[in-house]
Protein backbone atom coordinates (compact mmCIF):
# COMPACT_ATOMS: atom_id res chain seq x y z
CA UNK A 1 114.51 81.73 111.78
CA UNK A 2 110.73 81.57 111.79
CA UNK A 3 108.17 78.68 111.69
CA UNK A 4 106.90 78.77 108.52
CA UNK A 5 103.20 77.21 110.11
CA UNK A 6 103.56 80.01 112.65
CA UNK A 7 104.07 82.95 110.46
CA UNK A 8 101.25 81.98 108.10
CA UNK A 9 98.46 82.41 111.05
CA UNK A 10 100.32 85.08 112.31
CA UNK A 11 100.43 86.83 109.24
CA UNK A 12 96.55 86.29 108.30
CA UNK A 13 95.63 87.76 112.03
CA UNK A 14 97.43 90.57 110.78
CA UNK A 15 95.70 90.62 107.62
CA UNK A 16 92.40 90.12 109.31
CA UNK A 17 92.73 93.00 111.37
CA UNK A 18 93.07 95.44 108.30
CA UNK A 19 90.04 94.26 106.53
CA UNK A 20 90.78 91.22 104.23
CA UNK A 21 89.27 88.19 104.64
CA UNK A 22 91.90 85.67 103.15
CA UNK A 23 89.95 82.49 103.04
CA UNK A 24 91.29 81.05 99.93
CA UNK A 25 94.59 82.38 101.02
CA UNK A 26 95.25 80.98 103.94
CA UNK A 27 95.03 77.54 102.37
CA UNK A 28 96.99 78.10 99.60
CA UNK A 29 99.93 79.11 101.72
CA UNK A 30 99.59 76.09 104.12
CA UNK A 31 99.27 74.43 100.91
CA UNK A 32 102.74 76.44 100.12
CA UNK A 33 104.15 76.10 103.52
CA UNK A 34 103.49 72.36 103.50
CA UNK A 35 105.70 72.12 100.04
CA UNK A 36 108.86 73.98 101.60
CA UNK A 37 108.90 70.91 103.93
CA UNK A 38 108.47 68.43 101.57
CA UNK A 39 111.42 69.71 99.89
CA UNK A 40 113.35 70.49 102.92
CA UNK A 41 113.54 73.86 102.84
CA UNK A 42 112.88 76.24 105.98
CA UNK A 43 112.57 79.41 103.91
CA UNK A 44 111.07 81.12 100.88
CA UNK A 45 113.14 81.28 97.92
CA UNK A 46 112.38 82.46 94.50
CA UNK A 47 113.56 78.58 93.16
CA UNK A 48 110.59 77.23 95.54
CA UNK A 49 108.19 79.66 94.89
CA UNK A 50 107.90 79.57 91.11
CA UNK A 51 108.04 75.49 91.44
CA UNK A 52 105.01 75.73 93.61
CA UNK A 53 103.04 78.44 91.69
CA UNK A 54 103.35 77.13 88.37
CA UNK A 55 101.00 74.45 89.95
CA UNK A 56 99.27 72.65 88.03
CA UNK A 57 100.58 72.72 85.03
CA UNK A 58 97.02 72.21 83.10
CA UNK A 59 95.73 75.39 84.22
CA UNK A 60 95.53 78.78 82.47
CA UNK A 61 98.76 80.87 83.07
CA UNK A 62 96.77 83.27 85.27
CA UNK A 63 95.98 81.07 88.21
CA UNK A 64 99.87 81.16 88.33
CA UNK A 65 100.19 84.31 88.52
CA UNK A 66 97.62 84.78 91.29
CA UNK A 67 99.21 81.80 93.19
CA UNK A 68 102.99 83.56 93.09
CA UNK A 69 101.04 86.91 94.22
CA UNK A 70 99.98 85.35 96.89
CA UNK A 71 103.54 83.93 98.48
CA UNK A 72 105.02 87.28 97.45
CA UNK A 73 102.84 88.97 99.98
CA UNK A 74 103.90 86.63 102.51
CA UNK A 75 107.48 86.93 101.79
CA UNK A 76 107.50 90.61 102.08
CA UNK A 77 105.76 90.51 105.35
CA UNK A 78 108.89 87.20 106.09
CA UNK A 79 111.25 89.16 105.47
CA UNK A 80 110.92 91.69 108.19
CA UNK A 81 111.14 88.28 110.56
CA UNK A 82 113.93 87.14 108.46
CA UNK A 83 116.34 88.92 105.94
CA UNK A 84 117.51 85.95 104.20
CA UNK A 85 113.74 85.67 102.84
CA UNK A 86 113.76 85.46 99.21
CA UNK A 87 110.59 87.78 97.51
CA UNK A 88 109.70 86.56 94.58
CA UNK A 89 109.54 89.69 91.66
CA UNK A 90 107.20 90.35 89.67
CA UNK A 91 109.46 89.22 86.14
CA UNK A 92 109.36 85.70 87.44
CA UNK A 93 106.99 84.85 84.54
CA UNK A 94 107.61 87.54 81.87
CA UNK A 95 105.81 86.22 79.24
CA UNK A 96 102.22 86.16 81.30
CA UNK A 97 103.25 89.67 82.56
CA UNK A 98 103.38 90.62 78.83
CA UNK A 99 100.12 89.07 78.06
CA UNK A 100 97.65 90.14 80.81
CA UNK A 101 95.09 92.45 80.53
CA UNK A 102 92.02 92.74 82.64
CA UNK A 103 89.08 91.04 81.60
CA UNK A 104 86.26 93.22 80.06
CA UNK A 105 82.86 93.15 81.50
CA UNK A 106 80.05 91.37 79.67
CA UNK A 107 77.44 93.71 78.74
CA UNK A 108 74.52 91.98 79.68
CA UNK A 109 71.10 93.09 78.41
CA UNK A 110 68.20 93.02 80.03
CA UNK A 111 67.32 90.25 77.86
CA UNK A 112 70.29 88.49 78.31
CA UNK A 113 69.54 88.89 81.81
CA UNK A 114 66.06 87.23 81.44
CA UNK A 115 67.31 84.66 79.64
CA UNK A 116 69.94 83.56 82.48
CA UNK A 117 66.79 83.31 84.95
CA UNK A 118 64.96 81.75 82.28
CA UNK A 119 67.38 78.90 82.15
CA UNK A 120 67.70 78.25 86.22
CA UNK A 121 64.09 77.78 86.45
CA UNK A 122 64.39 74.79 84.79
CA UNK A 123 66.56 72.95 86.46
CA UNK A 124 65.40 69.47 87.82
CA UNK A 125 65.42 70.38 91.05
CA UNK A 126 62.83 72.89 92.42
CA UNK A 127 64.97 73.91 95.09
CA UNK A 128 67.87 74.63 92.84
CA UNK A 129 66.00 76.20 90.30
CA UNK A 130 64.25 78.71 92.86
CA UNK A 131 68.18 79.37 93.88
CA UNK A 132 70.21 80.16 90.87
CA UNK A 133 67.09 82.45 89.89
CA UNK A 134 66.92 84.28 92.70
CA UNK A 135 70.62 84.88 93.22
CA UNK A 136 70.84 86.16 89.85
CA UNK A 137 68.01 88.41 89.48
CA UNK A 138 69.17 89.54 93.41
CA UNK A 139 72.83 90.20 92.05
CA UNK A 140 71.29 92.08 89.24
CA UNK A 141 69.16 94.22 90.86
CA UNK A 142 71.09 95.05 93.41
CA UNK A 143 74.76 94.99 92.44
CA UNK A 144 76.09 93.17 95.32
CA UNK A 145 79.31 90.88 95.09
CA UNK A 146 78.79 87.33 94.81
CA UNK A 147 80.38 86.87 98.42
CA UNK A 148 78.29 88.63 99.78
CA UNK A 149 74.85 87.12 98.45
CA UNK A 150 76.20 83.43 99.96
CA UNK A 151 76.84 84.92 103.43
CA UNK A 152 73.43 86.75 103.57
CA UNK A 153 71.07 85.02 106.38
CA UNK A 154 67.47 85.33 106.81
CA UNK A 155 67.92 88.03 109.21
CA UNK A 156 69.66 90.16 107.11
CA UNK A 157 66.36 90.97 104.89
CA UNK A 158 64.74 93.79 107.08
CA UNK A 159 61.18 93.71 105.84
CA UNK A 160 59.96 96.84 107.40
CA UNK A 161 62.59 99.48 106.36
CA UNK A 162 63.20 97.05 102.98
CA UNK A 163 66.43 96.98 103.25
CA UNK A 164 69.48 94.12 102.45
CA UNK A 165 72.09 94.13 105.17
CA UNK A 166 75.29 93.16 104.17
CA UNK A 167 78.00 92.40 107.15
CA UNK A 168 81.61 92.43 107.19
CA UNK A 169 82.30 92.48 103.77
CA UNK A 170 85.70 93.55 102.24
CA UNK A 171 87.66 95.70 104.35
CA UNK A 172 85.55 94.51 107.59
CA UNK A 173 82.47 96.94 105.78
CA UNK A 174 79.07 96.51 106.62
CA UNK A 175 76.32 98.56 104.68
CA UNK A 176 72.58 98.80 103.92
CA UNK A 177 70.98 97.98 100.64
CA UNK A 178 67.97 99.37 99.94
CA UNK A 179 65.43 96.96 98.21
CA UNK A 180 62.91 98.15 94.95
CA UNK A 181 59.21 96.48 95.90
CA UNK A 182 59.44 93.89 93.43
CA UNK A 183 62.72 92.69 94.88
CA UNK A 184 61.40 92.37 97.95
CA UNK A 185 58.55 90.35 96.62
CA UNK A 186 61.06 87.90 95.03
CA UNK A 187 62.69 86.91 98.06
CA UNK A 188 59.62 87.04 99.74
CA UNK A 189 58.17 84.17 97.32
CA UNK A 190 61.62 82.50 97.26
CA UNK A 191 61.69 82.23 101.14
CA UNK A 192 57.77 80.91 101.25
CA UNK A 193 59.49 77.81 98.71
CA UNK A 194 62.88 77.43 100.48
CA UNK A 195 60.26 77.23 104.03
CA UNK A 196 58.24 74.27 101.86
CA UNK A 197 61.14 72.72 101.14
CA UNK A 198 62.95 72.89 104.75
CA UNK A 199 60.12 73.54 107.13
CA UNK A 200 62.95 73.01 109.74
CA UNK A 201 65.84 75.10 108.86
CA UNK A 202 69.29 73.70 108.67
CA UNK A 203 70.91 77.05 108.13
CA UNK A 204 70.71 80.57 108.74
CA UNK A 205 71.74 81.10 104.94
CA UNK A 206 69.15 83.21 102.83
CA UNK A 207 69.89 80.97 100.00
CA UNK A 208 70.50 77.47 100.28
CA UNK A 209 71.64 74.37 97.81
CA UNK A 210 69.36 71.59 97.53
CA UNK A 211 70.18 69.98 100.81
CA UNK A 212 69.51 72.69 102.56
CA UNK A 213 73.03 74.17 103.33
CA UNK A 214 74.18 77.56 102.48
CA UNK A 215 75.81 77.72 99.05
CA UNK A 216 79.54 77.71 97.98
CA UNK A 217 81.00 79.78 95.28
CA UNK A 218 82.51 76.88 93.31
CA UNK A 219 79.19 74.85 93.15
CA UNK A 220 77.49 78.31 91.99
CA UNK A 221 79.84 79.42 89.18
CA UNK A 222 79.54 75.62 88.21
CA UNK A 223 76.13 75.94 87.64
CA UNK A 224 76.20 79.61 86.03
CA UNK A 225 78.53 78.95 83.28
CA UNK A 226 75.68 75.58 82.88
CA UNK A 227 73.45 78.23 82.29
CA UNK A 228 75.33 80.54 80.55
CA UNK A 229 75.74 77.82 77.94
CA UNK A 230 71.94 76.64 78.02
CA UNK A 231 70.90 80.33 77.65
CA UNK A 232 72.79 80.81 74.51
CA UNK A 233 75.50 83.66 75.64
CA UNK A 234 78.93 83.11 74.32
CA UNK A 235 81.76 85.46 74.59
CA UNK A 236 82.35 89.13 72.68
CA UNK A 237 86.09 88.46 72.71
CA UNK A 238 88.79 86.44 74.28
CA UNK A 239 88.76 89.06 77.02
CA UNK A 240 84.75 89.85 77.43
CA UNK A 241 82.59 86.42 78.61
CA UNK A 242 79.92 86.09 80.39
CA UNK A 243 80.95 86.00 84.40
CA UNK A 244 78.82 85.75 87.29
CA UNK A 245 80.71 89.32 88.78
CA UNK A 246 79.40 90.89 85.63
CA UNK A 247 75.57 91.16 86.64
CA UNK A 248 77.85 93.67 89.31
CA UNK A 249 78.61 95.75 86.41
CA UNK A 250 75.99 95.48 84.88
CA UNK A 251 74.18 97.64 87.89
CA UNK A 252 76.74 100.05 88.58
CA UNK A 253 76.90 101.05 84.81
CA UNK A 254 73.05 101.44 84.36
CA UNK A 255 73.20 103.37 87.24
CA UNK A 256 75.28 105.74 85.97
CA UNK A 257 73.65 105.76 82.47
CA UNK A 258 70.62 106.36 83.71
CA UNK A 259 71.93 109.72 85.84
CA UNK A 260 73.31 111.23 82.66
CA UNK A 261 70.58 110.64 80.12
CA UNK A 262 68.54 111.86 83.10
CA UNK A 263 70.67 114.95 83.19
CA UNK A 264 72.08 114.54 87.01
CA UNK A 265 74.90 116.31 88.03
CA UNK A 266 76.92 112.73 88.42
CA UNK A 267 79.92 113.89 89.83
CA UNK A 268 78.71 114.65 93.37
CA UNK A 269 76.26 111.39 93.30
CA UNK A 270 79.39 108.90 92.33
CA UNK A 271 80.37 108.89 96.43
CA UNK A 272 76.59 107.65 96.97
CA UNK A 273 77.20 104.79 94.34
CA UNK A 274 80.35 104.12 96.34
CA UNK A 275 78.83 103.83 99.50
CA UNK A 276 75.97 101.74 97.97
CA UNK A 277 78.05 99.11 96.01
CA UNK A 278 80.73 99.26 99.14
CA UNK A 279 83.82 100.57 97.66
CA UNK A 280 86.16 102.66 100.17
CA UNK A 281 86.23 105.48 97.83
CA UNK A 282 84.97 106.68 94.01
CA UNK A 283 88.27 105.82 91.96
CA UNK A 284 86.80 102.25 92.29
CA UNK A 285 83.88 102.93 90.75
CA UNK A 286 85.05 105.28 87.97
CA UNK A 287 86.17 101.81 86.38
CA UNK A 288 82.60 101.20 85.43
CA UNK A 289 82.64 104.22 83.53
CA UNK A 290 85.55 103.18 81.24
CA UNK A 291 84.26 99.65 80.67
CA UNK A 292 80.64 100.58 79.51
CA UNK A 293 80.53 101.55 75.98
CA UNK A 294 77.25 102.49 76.38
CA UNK A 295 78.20 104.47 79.41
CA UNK A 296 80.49 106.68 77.46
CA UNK A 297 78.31 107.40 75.05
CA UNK A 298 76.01 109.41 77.38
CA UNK A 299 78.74 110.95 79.19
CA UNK A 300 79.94 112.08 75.80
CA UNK A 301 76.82 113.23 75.05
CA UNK A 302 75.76 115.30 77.97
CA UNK A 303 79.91 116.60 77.68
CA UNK A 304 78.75 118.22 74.19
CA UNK A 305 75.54 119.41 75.43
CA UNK A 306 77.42 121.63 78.13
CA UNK A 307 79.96 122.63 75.89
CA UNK A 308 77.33 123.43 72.78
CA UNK A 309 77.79 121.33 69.05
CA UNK A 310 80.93 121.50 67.85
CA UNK A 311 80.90 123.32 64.49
């Protein structure tokens, strides 16, 4: 029999060492692990697991889900330590199985866009409102995940080759991001106001929250959907609202709009779009291509202008 604390760090080394990062998960199964003992149990079973996943009960049905994914995972990799390790399957909740879908990407305009910034700079505080408007015109121009904005330092702008450089990201990746000019010239006048504001740094963070510490991702979704609201975007459907990952996107479809109204031959650029938004390989990316309406339009078109009009 295995201790359950035990096998949790061993089994986020082992995760670690592949890639993943597992931040979030390693407290929710200490948060799990802690549970089995307060019920007295000394193993996973599929009883225990859905009574701790379908925690809270005032949440939407999908944080469930995600919460039961993430002690299936573990109990696979249990049950090599110990056979009588119970994996939860994936019919435990058949009626959210049913009813997912993946959400659909907000289509963000360039006005919409605008209007997001807009909205941050007036916030009450100076410092916050220099934040939330740089991060989003920064996640908008340059695709990055939100992740890896908040662990950007100042070292990782490199004025003289104007460049972003993003470390360790997911699957232990690091990559270069190439800045346009006026990008540059954001952060530049963002840094000379986060330097007013904190003379004496107390972080290495690139962007900071009003005390001067490197931002969360709670506290920043907080305050985008505040500014979703105040800018006036609501949702398309029950399945398309405005998200934060969605100015992500946003870039990786324009990108690709852009290379077939410009008549590029796409297909051989799509591993450079890879490489650039830091996905291991192009299937990734492809889904941009089948959530941009927009996006299919031009491939469409530049499809019948190879093949002639249809008569």
């Amino acid at each position: 029999m295995t201790d359950l604390h035990t096998a949790v760090q061993e089994y986020i080394v082992l995760r670690h060492a592949v890639g993943f990062k597992l931040d979030r998960v390693e407290r929710q199964l200490l948060d799990f692990v802690e549970f089995l003992r307060s019920r007295g149990a000394t193993r996973v079973t599929c009883e225990l697991a859905l009574s701790w996943g379908t925690l809270p009960r005032d949440v939407k049905p999908g944080w469930w889900k995600t919460r039961l994914s993430v002690v299936r995972c573990f109990a696979r990799y249990l049950s090599a330590l110990d056979p009588l390790t119970q994996v939860p399957t994936t019919d435990l909740l058949p009626r959210l199985n049913r009813g997912s879908r993946r959400a659909v990407p907000y289509p963000y305009s360039e006005g919409e866009v605008a209007a997001l910034m807009a909205a941050a700079r007036v916030i009450r505080s100076a410092m916050t409102a220099a934040t939330c408007e740089t991060l989003i015109g920064l996640l908008a121009t340059t695709g990055m995940r939100v992740g890896e904005s908040l662990r950007l330092d100042r070292d990782d702008v490199d004025d003289g080759r104007g460049l972003l450089i993003v470390r360790h990201s997911k699957f232990a990746r690091s990559r270069e991001i190439p800045l346009h000019e006026s990008s540059l010239d954001a952060l530049h006048r963002y840094g000379r106001t986060r330097d007013r504001h904190f003379p004496t740094p107390k972080s290495p963070s690139l962007l900071i929250n009003k005390a001067g510490g490197r931002l969360t991702y709670r506290p920043v979704l907080w305050l985008f959907h505040r500014l979703v609201r105040q800018a006036g975007l609501g949702p398309r459907s029950d399945r398309c609202r405005p998200r934060l990952h969605d100015l992500r996107h946003r870039f990786a479809a324009i990108t690709l709009e852009d290379w077939y109204r410009s008549g590029v031959d796409v297909p051989p650029r799509l591993p450079l779009l890879s490489t650039y938004l830091g996905h291991i390989d192009p299937q990734s990316t492809y889904w941009y291509l089948s959530a941009s309406p927009q996006l299919l339009t031009a491939a469409a078109q530049r499809l019948e202008a190879t093949l002639g009009t249809p008569t």
